[in-house]
Protein backbone atom coordinates (compact mmCIF):
# COMPACT_ATOMS: atom_id res chain seq x y z
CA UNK A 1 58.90 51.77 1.73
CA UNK A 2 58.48 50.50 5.27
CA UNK A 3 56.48 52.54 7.46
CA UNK A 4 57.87 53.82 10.44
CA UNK A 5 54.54 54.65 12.66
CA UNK A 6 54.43 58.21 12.13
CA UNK A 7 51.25 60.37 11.00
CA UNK A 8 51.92 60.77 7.17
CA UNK A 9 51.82 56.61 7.11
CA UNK A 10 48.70 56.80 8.91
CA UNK A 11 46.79 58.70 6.37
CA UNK A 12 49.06 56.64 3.45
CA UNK A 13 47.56 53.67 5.14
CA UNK A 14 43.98 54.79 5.40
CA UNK A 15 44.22 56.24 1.67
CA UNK A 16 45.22 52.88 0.36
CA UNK A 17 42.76 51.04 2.40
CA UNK A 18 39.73 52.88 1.87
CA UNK A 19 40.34 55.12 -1.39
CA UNK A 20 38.02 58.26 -1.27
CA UNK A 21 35.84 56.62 1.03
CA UNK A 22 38.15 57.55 4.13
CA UNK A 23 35.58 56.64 7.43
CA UNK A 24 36.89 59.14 10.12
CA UNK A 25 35.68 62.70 8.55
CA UNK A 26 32.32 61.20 7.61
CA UNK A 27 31.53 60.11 11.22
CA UNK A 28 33.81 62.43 13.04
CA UNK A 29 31.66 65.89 13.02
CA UNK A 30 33.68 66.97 15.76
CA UNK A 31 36.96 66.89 13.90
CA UNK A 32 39.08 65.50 16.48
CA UNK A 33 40.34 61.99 15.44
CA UNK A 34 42.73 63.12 13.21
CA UNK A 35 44.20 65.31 15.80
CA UNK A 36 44.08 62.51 18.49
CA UNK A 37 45.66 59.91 16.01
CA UNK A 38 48.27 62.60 15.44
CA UNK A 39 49.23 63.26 18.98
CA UNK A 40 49.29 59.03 19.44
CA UNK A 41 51.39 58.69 16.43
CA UNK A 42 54.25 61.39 17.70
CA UNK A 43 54.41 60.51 21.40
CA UNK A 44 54.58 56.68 20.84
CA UNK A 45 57.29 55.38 18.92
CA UNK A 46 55.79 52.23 18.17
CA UNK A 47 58.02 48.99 17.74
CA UNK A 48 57.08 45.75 16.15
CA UNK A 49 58.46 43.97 19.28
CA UNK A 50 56.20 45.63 21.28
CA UNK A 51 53.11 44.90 23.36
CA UNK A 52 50.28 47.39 22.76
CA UNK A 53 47.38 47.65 24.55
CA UNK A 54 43.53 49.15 22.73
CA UNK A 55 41.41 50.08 26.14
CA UNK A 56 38.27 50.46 24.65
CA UNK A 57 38.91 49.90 20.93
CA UNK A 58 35.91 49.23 19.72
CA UNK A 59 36.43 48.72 15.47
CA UNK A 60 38.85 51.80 15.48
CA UNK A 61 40.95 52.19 12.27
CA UNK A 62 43.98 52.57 14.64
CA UNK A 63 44.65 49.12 16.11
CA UNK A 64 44.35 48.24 12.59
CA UNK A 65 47.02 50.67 12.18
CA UNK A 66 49.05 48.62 14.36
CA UNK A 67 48.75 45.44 13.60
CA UNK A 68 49.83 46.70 9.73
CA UNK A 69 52.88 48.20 10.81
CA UNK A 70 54.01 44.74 12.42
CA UNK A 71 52.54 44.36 15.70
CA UNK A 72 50.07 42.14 17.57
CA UNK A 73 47.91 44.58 19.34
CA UNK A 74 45.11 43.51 22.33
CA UNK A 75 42.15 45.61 21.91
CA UNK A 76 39.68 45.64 24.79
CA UNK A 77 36.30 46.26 24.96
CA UNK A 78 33.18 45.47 26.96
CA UNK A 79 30.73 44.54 24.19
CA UNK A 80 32.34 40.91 22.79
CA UNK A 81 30.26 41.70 19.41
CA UNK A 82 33.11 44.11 18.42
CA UNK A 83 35.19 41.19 17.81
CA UNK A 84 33.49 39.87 14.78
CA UNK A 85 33.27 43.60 13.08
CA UNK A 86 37.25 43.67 13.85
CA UNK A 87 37.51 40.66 12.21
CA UNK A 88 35.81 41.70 9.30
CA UNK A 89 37.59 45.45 9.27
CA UNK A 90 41.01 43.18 9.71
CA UNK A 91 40.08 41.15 6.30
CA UNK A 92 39.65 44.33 4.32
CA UNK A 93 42.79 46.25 5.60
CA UNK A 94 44.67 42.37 4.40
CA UNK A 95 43.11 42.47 0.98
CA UNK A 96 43.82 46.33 0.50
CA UNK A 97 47.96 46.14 1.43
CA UNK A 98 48.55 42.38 0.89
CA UNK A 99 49.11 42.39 4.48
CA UNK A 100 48.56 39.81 7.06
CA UNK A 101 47.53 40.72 10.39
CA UNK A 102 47.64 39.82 14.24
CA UNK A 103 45.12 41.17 16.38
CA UNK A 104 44.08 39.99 19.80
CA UNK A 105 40.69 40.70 21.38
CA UNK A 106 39.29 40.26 24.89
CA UNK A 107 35.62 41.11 26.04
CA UNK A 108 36.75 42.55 29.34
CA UNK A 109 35.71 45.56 31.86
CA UNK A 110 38.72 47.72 31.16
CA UNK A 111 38.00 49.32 35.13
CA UNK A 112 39.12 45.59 36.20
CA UNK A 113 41.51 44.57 33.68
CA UNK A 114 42.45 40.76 34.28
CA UNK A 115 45.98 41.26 32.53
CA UNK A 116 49.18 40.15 34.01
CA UNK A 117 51.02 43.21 35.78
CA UNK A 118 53.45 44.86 33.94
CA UNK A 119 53.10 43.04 30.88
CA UNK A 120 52.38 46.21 28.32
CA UNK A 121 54.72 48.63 26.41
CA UNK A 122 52.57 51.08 25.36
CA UNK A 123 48.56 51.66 25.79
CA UNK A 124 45.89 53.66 24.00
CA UNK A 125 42.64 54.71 25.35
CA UNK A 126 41.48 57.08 22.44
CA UNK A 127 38.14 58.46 23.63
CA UNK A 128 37.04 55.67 25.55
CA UNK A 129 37.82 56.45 29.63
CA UNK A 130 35.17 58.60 29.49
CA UNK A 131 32.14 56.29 29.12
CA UNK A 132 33.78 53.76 31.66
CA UNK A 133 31.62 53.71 34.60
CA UNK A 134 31.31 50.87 37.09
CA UNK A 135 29.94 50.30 40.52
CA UNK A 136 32.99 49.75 42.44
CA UNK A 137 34.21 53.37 42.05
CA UNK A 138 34.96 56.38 39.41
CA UNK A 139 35.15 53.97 36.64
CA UNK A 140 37.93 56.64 34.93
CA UNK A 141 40.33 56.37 38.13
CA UNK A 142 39.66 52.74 38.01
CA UNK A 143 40.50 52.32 34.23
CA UNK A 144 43.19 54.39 34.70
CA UNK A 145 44.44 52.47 37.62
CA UNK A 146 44.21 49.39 35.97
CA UNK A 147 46.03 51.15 32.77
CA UNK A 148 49.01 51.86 35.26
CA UNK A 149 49.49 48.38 36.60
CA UNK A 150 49.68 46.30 33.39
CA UNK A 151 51.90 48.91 32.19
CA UNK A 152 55.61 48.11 32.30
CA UNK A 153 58.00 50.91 34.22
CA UNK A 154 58.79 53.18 31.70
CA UNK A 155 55.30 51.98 29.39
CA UNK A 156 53.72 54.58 27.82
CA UNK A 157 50.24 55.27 27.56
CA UNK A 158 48.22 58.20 25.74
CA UNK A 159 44.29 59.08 26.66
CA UNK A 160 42.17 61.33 25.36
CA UNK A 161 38.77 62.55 26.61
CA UNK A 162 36.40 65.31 25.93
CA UNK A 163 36.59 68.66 27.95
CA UNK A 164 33.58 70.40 29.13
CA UNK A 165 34.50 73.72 26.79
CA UNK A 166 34.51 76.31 29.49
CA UNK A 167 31.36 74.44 31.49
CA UNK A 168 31.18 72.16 34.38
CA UNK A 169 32.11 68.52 34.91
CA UNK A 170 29.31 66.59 33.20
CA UNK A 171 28.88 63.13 34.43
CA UNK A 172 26.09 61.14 32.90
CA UNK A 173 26.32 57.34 33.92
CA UNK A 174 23.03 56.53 31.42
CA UNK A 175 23.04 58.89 28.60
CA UNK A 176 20.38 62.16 28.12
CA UNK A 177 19.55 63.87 25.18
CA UNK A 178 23.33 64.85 24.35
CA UNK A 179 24.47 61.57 24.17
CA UNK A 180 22.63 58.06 24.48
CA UNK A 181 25.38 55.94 26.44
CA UNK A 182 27.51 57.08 29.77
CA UNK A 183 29.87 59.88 29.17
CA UNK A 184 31.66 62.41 30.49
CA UNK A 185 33.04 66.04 30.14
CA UNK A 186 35.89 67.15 31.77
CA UNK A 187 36.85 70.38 33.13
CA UNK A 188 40.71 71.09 33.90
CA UNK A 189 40.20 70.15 37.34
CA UNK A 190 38.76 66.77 36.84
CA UNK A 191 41.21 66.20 34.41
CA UNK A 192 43.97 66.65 37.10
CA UNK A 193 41.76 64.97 39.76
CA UNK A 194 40.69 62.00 37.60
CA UNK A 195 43.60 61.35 35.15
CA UNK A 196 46.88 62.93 35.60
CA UNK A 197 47.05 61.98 39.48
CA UNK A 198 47.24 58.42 39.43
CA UNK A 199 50.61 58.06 41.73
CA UNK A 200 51.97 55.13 39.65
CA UNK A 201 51.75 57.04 36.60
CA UNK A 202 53.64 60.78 35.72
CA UNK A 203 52.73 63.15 32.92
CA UNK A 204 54.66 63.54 29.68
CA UNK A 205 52.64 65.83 27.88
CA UNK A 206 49.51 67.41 28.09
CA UNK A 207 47.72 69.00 25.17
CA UNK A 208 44.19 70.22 24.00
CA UNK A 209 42.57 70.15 20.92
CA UNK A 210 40.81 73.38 20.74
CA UNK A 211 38.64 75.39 17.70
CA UNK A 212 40.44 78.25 16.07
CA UNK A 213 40.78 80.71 13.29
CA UNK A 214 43.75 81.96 11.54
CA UNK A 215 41.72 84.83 10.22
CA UNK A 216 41.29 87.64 13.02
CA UNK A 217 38.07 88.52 11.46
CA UNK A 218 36.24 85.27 12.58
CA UNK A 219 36.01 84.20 16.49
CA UNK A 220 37.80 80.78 17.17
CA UNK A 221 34.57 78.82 16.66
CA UNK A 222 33.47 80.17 13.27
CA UNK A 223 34.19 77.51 11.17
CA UNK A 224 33.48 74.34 13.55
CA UNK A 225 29.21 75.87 13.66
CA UNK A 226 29.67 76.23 9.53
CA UNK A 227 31.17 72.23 9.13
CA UNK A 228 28.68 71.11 11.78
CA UNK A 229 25.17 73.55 11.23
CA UNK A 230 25.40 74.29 7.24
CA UNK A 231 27.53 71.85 5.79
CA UNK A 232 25.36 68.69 5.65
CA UNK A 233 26.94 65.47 5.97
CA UNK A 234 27.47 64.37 2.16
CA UNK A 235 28.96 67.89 1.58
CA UNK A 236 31.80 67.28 4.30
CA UNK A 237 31.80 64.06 2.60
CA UNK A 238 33.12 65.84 -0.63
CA UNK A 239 36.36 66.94 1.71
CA UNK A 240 37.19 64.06 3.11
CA UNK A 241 41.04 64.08 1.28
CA UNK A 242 41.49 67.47 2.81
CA UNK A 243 40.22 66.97 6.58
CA UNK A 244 43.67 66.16 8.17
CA UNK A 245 44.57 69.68 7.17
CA UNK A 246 41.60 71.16 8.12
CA UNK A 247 41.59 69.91 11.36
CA UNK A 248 45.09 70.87 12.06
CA UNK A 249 44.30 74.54 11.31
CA UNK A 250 40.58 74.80 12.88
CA UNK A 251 41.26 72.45 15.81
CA UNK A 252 45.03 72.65 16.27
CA UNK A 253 46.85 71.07 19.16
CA UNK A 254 47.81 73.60 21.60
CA UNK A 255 49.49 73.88 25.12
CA UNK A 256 48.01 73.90 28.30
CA UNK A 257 48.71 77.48 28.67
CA UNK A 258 46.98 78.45 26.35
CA UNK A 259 43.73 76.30 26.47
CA UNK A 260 43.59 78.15 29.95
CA UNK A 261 42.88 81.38 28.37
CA UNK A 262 40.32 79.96 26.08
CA UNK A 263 38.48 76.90 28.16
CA UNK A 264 35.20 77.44 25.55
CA UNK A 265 37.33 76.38 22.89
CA UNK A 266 39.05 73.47 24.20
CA UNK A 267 37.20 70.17 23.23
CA UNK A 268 39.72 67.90 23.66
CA UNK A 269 42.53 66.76 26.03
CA UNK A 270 45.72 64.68 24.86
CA UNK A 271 47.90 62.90 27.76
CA UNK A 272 51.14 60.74 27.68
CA UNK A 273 51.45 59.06 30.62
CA UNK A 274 54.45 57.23 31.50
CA UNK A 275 54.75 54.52 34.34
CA UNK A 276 57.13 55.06 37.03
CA UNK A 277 60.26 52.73 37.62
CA UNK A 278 59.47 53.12 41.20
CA UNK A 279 55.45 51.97 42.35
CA UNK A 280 53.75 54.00 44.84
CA UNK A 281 53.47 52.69 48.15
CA UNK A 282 57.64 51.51 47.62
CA UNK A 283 59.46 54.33 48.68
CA UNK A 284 62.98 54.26 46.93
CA UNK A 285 65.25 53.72 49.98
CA UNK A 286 67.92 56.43 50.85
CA UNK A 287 71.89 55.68 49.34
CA UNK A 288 73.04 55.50 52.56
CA UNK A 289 70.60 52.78 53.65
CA UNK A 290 71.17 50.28 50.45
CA UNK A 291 74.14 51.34 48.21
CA UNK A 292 77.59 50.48 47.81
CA UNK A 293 79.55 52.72 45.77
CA UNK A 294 82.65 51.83 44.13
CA UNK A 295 84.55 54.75 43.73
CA UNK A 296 88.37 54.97 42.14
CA UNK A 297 90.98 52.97 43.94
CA UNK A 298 89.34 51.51 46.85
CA UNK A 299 85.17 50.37 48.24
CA UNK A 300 83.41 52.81 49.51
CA UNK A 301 80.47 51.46 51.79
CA UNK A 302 77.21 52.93 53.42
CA UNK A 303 75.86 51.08 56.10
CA UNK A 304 73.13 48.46 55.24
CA UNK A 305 73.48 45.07 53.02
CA UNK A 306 75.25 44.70 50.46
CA UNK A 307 73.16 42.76 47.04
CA UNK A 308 76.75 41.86 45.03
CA UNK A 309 80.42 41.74 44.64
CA UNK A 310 80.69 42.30 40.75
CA UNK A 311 82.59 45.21 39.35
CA UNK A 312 80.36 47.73 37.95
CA UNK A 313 80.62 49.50 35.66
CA UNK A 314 81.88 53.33 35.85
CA UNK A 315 79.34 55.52 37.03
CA UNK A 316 76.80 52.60 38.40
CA UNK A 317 75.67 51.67 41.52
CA UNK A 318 74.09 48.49 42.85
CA UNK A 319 70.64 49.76 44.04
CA UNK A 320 67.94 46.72 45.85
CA UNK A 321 64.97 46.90 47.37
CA UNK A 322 62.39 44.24 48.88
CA UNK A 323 59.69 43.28 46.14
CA UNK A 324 61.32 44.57 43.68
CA UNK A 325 63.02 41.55 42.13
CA UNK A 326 66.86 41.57 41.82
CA UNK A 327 68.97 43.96 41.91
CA UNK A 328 70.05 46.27 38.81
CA UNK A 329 73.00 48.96 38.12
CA UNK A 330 71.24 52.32 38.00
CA UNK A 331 72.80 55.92 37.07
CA UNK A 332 73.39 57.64 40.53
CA UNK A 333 75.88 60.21 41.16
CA UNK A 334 78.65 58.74 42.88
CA UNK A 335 80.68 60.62 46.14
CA UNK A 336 83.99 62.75 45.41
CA UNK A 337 86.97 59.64 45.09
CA UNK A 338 89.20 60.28 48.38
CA UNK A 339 91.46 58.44 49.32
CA UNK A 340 91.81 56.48 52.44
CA UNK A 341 92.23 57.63 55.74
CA UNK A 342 96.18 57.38 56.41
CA UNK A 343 96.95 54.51 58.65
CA UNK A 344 98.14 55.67 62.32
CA UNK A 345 101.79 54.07 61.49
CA UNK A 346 102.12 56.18 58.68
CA UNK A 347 103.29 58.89 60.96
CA UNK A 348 106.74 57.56 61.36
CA UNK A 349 109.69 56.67 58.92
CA UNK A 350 110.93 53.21 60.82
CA UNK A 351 111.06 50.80 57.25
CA UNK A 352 109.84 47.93 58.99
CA UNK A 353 106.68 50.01 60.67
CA UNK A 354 105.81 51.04 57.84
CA UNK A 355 105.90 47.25 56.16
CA UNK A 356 103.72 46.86 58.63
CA UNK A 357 101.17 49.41 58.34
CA UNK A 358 101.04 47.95 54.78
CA UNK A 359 100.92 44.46 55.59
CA UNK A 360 97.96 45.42 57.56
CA UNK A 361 96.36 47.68 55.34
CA UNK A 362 96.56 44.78 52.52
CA UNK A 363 94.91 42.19 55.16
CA UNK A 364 92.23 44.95 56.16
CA UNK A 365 91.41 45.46 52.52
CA UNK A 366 90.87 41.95 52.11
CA UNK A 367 88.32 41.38 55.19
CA UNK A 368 86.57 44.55 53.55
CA UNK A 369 86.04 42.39 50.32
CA UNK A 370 85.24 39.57 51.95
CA UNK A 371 82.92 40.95 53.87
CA UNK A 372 80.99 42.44 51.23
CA UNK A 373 80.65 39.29 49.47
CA UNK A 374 79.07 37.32 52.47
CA UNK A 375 77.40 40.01 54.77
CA UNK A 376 74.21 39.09 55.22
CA UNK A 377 74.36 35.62 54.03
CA UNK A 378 77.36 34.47 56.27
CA UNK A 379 77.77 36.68 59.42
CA UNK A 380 79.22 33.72 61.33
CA UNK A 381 81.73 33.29 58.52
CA UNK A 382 82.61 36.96 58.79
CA UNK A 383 83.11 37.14 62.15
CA UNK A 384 85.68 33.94 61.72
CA UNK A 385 87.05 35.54 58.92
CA UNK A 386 87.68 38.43 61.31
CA UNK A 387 89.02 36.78 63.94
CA UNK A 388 91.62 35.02 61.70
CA UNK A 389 92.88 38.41 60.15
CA UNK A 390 93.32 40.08 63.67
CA UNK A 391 95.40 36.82 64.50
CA UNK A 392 97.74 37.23 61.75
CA UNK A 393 98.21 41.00 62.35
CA UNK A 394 99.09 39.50 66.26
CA UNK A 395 95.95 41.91 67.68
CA UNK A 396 94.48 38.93 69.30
């Protein structure tokens, strides 16, 4: 069966790679992975055809993930020795499913990312943007940042990062005795402030994982201190085959709303982030500034240039702006059809007036087209064009 990038293939794929030995709920204490790799795997429909981008992958099983179902991911990370441990991860994951894989790595600062602009589909940054830090700036805005420009308009990206579970922002650019490298723990105001408000970039979704109970009895964080203080680590070994489920009952993805009401629980937050069509600093101009419609029966223009004389389609609208590259039919409402404003001949019967009135119409109609196939381009041909049509009509 061919795996369509969902979360059940996921844990098919690390069941059949690793056996009983499955890596994430031996290292992952904090039972969040899973719930991560989960919220990754349903907002990103991922595509063989497409360009994926690992910020900060270090050996994850994910990009692994990706290259199995098809794709050639880039995985980026500062410390070039995670290459060779890739490599070796890659070889296993080949001999497990028969498989052969296409990864790309690059040792790069992913606050400065030397990719080409707009060159990525979709991006992942699971855990990571918190222990970016450089000296040029917030090294998460900057990461972000640099997340936004490779990303193509309409790319998707999801990031996850560790909340500060009901505490304040905790930025620690060289480690203490919580953790030994740079990290960070965000509040819901940092979050906002640091990752949601990049202008290039808008918000799909935002989700926590947070530590709950079904059972009334317990409070939310009952069974979290029993897998992390009693269990020891060979006996959460032992339920390795059942930690997906566990972590979607005990840690659970849940909305925004309700991670308000319960900050000391949230330990986790989950963002899509989708790149804008339109980049910041660009403001899309105004219809009546740079469209032509074409509306039923006749050309209806707004003042300003006109980018093409090709029928559109019903519904479309030619739409241009500087530095944007050429110009492309886009969905915008179109005026109410009218019809045009009765010529001042049409007032009488006389037959041979009213020949007129269409002779003239007919000629006027054509100086209209013409017009908006060389305005801009050929003003002095325009104006000739012009002249010539007022001769025949005998207005000259």
């Amino acid at each position: 069966m061919t795996p369509t990038g969902s979360f059940d293939d996921f844990l098919k794929f690390e069941r059949q790679v690793f056996g009983e030995n499955l890596p994430i709920p031996i290292y992952d204490g904090l039972m969040i992975r899973y719930g991560e790799y989960r919220f990754a795997s349903e907002m990103l429909a991922f595509n063989p055809t497409d360009a994926v981008l690992d910020l900060g992958c270090e050996t994850n099983i994910f990009i692994l993930y990706l290259a199995y179902l098809g794709m050639c991911p880039l995985g980026v990370d500062l410390n070039p020795a995670v290459w060779p441990d890739l490599q070796a991860r890659a070889a296993l994951v080949e001999r497990a499913t028969g498989r052969k894989l296409r990864i790309n790595f690059c040792a790069q600062d992913a606050t400065q990312l030397d990719l080409p602009p707009a060159s990525v589909d979709k991006a992942i940054a699971i855990s990571s943007i918190e222990h970016m830090f450089c000296a040029q700036g917030n090294g998460d805005q900057l990461a972000i940042a640099s997340l936004a420009r490779v990303l193509k308009p309409g790319g998707l990206a999801v990031v996850t990062v560790p909340m500060s579970e009901g505490d304040p922002f905790h930025e620690e650019p060289v480690g203490d005795e919580i953790l030994a490298g740079p990290y960070r723990l965000y509040t819901p105001e940092t979050l906002q402030e640091r990752i949601l408000s990049q202008p290039d970039l808008e918000v799909v979704r935002l989700g926590y994982l947070a530590h709950s109970t079904p059972d009334p009895r317990f409070p939310p964080l009952y069974f979290f201190r029993f897998w992390r203080d009693i269990l020891t680590e060979a006996e959460r070994a032992k339920w390795a085959w059942a930690n997906p489920i566990l972590v979607s009952v005990f840690n659970p993805i849940i909305a925004p709303e309700e991670g308000a009401s319960r900050l000391e629980t949230v330990n986790t937050a989950l963002v899509c982030l989708r790149k804008r069509a339109w980049p910041s600093g660009i403001a899309k101009a105004p219809e009546t500034q740079t469209v032509f419609h074409q509306t039923p029966g006749y050309l209806h223009s707004a003042p300003g240039r006109v980018f093409s004389d090709s029928p559109l389609p019903e519904g479309k609208t030619i739409v241009h702006n500087a530095g944007l590259g050429e110009p492309s039919a886009m969905p915008i409402p179109l005026p109410e059809a009218r019809s045009p404003e009765p010529h001042p001949l049409a007032v009488t019967g006389n037959e041979a007036q009213l020949a007129d009135r269409q002779r003239i119409q007919a000629l006027e109609k054509r100086v209209v087209e013409l017009e908006t196939y060389v305005h801009g381009v050929h003003r002095g041909r325009v104006w000739r064009l012009m002249m010539r049509a007022n001769r025949l009509m005998g207005r000259s």
